[in-house]
PDB file of N, CA and C in Angstrom:
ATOM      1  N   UNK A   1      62.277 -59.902  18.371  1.00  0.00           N
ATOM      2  CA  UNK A   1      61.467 -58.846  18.955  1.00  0.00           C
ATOM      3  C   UNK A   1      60.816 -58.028  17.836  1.00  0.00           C
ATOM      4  N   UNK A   2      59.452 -58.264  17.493  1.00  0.00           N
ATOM      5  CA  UNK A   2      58.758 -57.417  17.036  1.00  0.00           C
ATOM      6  C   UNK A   2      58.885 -55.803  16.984  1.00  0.00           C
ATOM      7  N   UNK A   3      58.991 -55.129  16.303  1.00  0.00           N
ATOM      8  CA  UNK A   3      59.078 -53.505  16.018  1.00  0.00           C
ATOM      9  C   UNK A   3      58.345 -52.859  15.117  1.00  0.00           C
ATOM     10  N   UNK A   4      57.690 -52.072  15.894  1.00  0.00           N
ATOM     11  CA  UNK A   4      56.564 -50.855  14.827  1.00  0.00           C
ATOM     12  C   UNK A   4      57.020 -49.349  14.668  1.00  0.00           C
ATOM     13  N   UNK A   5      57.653 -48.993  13.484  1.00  0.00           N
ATOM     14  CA  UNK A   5      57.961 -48.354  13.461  1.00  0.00           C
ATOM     15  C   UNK A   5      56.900 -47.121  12.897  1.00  0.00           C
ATOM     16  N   UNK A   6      56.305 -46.617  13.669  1.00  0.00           N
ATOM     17  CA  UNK A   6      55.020 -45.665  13.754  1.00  0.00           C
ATOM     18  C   UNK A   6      55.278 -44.460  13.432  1.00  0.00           C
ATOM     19  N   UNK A   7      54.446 -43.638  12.397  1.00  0.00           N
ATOM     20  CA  UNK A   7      54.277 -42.369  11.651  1.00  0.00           C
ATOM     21  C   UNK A   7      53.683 -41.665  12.034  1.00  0.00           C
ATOM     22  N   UNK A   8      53.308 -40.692  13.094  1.00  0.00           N
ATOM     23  CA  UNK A   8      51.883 -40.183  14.456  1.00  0.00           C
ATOM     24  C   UNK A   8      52.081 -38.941  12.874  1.00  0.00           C
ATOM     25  N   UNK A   9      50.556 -38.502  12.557  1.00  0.00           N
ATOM     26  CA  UNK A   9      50.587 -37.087  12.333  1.00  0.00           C
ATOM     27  C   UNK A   9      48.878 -36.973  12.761  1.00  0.00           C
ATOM     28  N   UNK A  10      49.373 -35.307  13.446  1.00  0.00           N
ATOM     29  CA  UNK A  10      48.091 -34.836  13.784  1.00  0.00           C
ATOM     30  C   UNK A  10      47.913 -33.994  13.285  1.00  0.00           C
ATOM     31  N   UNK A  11      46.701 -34.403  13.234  1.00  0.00           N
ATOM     32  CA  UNK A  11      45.407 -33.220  12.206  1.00  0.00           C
ATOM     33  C   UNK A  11      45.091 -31.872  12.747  1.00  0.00           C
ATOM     34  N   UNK A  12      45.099 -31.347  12.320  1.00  0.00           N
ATOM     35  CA  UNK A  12      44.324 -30.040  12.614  1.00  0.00           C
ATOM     36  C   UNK A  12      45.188 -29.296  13.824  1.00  0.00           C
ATOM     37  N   UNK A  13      46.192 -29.431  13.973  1.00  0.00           N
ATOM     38  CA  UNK A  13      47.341 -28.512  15.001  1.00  0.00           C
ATOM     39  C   UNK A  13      48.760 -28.456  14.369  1.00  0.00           C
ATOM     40  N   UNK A  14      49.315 -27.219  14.781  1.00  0.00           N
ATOM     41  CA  UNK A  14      50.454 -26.729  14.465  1.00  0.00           C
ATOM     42  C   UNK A  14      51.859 -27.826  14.997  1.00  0.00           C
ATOM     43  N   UNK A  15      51.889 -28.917  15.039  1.00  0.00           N
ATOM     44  CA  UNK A  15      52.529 -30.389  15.516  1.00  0.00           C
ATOM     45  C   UNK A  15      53.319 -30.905  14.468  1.00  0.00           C
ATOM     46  N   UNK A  16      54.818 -31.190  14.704  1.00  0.00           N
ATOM     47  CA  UNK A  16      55.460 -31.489  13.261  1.00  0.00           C
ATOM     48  C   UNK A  16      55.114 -33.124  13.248  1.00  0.00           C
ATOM     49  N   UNK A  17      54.108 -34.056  14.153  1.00  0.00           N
ATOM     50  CA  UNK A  17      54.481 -34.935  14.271  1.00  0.00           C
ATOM     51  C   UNK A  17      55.522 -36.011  14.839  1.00  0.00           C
ATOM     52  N   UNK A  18      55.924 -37.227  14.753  1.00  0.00           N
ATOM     53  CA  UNK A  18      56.532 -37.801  15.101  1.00  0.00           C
ATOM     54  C   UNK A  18      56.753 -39.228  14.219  1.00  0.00           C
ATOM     55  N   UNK A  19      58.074 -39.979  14.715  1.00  0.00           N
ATOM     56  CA  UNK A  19      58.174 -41.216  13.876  1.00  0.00           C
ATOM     57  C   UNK A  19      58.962 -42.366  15.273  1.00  0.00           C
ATOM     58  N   UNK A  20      58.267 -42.920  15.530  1.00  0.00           N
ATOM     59  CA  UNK A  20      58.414 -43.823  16.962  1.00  0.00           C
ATOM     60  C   UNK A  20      58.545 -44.884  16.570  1.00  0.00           C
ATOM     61  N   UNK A  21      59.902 -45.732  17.324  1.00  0.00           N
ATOM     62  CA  UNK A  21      60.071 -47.147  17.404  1.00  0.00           C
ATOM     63  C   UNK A  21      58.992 -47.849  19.138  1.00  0.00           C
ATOM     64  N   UNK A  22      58.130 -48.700  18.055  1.00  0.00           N
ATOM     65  CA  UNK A  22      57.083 -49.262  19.307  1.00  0.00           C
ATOM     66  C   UNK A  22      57.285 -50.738  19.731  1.00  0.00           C
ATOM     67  N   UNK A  23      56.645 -50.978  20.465  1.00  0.00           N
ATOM     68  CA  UNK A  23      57.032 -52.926  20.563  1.00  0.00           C
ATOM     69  C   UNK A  23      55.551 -52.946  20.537  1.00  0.00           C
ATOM     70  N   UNK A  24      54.573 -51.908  20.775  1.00  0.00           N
ATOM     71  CA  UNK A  24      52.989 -52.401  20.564  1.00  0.00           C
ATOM     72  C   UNK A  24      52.905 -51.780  19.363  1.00  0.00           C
ATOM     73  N   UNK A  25      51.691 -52.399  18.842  1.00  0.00           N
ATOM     74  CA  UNK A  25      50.889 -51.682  17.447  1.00  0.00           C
ATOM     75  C   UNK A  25      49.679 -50.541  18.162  1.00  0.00           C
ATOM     76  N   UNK A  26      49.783 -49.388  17.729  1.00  0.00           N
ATOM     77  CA  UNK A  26      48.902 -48.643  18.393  1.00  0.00           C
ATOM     78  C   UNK A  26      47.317 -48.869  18.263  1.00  0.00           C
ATOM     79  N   UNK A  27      46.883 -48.737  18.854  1.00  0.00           N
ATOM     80  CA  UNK A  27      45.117 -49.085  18.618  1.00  0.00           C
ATOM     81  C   UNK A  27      43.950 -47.485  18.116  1.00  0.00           C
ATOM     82  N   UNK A  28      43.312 -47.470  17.797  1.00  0.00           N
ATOM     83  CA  UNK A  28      42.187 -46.525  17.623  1.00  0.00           C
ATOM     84  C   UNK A  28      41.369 -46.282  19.129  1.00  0.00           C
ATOM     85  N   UNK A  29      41.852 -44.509  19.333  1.00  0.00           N
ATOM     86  CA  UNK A  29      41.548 -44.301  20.810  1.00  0.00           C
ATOM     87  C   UNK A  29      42.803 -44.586  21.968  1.00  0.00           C
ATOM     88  N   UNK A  30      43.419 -44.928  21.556  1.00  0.00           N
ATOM     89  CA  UNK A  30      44.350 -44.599  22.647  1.00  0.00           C
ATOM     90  C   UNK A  30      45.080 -43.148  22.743  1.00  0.00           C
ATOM     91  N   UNK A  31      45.639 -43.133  24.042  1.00  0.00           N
ATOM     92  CA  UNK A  31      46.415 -42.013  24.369  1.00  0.00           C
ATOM     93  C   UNK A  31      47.860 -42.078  23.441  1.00  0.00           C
ATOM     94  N   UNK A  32      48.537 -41.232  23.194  1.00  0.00           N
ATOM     95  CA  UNK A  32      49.895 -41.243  23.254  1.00  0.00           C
ATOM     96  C   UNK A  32      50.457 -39.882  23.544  1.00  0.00           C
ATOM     97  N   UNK A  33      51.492 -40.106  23.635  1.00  0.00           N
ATOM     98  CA  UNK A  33      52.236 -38.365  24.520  1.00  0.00           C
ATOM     99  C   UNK A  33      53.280 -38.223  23.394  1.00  0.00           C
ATOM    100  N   UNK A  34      53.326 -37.176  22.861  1.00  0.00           N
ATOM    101  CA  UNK A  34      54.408 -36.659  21.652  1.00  0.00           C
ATOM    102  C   UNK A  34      55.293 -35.414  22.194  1.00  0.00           C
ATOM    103  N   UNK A  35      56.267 -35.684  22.374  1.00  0.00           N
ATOM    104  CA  UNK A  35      56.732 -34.866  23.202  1.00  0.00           C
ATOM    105  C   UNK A  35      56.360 -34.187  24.706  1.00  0.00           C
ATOM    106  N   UNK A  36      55.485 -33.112  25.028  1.00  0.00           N
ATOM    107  CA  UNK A  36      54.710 -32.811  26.074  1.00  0.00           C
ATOM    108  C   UNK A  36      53.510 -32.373  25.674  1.00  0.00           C
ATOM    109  N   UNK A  37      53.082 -32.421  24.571  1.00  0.00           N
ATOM    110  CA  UNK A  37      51.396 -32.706  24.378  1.00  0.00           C
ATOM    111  C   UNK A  37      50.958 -34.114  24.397  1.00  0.00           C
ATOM    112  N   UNK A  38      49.475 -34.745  24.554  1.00  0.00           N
ATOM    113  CA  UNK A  38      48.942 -35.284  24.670  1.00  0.00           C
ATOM    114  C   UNK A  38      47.920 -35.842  23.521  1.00  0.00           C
ATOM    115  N   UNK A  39      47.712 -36.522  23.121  1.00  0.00           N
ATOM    116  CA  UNK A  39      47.281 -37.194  21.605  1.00  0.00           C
ATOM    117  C   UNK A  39      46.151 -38.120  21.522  1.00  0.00           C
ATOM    118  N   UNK A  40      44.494 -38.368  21.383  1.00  0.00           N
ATOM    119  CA  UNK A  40      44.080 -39.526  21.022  1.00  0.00           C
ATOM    120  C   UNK A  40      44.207 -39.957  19.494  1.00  0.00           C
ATOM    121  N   UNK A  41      44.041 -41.185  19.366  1.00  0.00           N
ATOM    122  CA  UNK A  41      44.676 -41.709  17.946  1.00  0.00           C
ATOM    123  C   UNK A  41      43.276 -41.916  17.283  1.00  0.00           C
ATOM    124  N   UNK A  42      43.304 -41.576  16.293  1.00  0.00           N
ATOM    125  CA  UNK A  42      42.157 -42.112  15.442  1.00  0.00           C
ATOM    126  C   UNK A  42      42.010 -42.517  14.684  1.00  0.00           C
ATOM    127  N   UNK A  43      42.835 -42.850  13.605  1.00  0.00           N
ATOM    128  CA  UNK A  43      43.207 -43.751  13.075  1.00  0.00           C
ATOM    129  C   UNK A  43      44.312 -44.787  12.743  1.00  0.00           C
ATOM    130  N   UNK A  44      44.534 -46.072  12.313  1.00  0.00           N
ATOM    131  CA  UNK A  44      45.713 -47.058  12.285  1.00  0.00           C
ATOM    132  C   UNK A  44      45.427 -47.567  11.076  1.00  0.00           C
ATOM    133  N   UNK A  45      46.639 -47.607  10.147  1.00  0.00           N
ATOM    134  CA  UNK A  45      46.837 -48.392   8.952  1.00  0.00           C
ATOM    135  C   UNK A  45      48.248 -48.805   8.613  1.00  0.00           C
ATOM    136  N   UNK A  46      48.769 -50.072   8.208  1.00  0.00           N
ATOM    137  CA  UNK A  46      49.776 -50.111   7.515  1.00  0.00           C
ATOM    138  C   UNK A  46      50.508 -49.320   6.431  1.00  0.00           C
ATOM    139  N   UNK A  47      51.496 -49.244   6.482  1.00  0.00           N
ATOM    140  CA  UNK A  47      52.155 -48.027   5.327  1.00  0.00           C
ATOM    141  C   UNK A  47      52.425 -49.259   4.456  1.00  0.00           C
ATOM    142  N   UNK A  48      53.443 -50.434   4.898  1.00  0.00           N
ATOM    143  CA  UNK A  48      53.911 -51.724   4.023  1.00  0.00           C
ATOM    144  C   UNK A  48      53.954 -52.435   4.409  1.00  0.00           C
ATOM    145  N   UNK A  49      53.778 -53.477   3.684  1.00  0.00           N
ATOM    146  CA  UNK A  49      53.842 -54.658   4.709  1.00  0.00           C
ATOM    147  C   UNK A  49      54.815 -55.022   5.586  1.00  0.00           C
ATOM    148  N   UNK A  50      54.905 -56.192   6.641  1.00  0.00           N
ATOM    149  CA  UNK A  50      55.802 -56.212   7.153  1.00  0.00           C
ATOM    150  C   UNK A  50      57.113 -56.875   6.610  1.00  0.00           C
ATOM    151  N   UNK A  51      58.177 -56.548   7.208  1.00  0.00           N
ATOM    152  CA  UNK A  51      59.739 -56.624   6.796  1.00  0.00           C
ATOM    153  C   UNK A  51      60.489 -57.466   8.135  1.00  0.00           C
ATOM    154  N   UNK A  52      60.614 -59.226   8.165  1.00  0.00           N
ATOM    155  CA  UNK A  52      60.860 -59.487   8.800  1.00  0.00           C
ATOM    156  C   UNK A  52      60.574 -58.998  10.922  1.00  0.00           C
ATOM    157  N   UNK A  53      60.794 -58.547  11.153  1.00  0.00           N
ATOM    158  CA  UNK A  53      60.145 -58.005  12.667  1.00  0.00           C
ATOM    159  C   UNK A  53      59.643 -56.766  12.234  1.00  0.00           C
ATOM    160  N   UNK A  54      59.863 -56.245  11.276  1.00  0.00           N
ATOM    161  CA  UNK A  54      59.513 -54.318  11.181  1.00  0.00           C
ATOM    162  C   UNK A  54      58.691 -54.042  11.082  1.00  0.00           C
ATOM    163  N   UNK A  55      57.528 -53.461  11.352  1.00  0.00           N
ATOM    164  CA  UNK A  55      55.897 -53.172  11.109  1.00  0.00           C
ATOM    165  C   UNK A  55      56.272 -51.636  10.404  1.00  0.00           C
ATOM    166  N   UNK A  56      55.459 -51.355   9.958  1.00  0.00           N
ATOM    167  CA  UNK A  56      55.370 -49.449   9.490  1.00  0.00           C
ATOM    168  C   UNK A  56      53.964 -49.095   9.104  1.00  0.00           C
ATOM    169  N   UNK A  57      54.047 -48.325  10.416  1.00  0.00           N
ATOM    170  CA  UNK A  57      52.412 -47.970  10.189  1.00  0.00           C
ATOM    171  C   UNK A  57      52.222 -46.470  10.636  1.00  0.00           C
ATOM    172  N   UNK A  58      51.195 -45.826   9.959  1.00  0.00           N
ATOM    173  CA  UNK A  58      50.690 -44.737  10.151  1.00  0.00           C
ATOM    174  C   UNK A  58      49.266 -45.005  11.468  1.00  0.00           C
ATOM    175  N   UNK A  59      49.752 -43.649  12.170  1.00  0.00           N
ATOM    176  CA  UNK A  59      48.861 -43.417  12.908  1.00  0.00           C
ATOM    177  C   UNK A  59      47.966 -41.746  12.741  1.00  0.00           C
ATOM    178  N   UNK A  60      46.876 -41.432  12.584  1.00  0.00           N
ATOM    179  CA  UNK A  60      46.255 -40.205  12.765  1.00  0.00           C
ATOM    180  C   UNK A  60      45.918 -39.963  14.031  1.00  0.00           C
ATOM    181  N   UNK A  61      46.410 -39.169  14.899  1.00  0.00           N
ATOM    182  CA  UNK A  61      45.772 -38.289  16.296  1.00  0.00           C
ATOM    183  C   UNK A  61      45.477 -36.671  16.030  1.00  0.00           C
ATOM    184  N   UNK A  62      44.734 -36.597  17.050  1.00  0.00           N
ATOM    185  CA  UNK A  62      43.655 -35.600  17.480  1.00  0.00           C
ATOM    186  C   UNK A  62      44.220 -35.188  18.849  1.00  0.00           C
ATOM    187  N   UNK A  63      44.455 -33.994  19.580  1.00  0.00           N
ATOM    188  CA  UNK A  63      44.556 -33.725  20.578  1.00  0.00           C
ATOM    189  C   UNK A  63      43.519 -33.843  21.886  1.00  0.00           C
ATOM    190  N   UNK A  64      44.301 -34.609  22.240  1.00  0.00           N
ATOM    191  CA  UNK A  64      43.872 -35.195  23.834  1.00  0.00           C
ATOM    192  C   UNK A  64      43.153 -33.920  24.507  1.00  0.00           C
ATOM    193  N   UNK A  65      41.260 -34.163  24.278  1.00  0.00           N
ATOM    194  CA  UNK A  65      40.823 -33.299  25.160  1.00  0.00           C
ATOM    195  C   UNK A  65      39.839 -33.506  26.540  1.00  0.00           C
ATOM    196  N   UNK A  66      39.244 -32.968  27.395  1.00  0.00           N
ATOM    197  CA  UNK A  66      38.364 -33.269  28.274  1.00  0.00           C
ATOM    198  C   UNK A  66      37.514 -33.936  27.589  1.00  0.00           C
ATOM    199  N   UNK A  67      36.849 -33.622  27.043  1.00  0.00           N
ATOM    200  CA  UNK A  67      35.479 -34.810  26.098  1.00  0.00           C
ATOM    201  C   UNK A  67      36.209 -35.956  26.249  1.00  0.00           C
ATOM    202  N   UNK A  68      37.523 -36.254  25.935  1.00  0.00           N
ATOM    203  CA  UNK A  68      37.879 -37.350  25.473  1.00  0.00           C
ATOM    204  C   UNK A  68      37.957 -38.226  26.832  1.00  0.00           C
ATOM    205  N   UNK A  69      38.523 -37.438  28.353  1.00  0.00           N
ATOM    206  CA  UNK A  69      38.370 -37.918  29.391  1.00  0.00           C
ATOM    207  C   UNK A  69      36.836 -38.583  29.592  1.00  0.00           C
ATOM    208  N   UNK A  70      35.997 -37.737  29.250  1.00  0.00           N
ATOM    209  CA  UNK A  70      34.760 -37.880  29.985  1.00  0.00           C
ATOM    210  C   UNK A  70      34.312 -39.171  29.298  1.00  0.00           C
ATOM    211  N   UNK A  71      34.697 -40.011  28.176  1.00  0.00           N
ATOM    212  CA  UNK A  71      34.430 -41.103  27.255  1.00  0.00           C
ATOM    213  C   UNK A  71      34.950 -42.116  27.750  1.00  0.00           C
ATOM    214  N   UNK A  72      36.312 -42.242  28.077  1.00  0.00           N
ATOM    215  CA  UNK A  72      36.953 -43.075  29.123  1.00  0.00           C
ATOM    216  C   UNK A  72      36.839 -43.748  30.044  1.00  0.00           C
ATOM    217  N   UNK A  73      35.409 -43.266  30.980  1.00  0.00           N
ATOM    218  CA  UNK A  73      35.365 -43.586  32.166  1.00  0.00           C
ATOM    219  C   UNK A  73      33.663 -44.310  31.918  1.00  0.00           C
TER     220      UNK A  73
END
């Protein structure tokens, strides 16, 4: 079983972040929920390569706003 072990930090808000075990690789533009805020991602990069199943990757999000709804649809 594949595992991504994901680095979320968001920009520009008072958010300590997060460090998530995933079974997906996150994509550019998706949602994610960090606790009870709401997150689009904007950027994805590897931190190292992979380690037998282990992925480690950084993600950059932006807080999930209406604009971002209105793009969605």
């Amino acid at each position: 079983m594949t595992v991504y072990k994901v680095s979320y930090v968001e920009i520009g808000v008072k958010h300590p972040g997060a460090i998530v075990n995933s079974s997906k690789r996150p994509e550019v533009s998706e949602r994610v929920q960090l606790g009870s805020e709401v997150f689009k991602i904007t950027e994805v990069f590897d931190l190292y390569p992979p380690r037998g199943n282990f992925y480690y990757i950084h993600a950059s999000c932006k807080p999930f706003s209406s604009e971002d709804k209105v793009e969605e649809k």
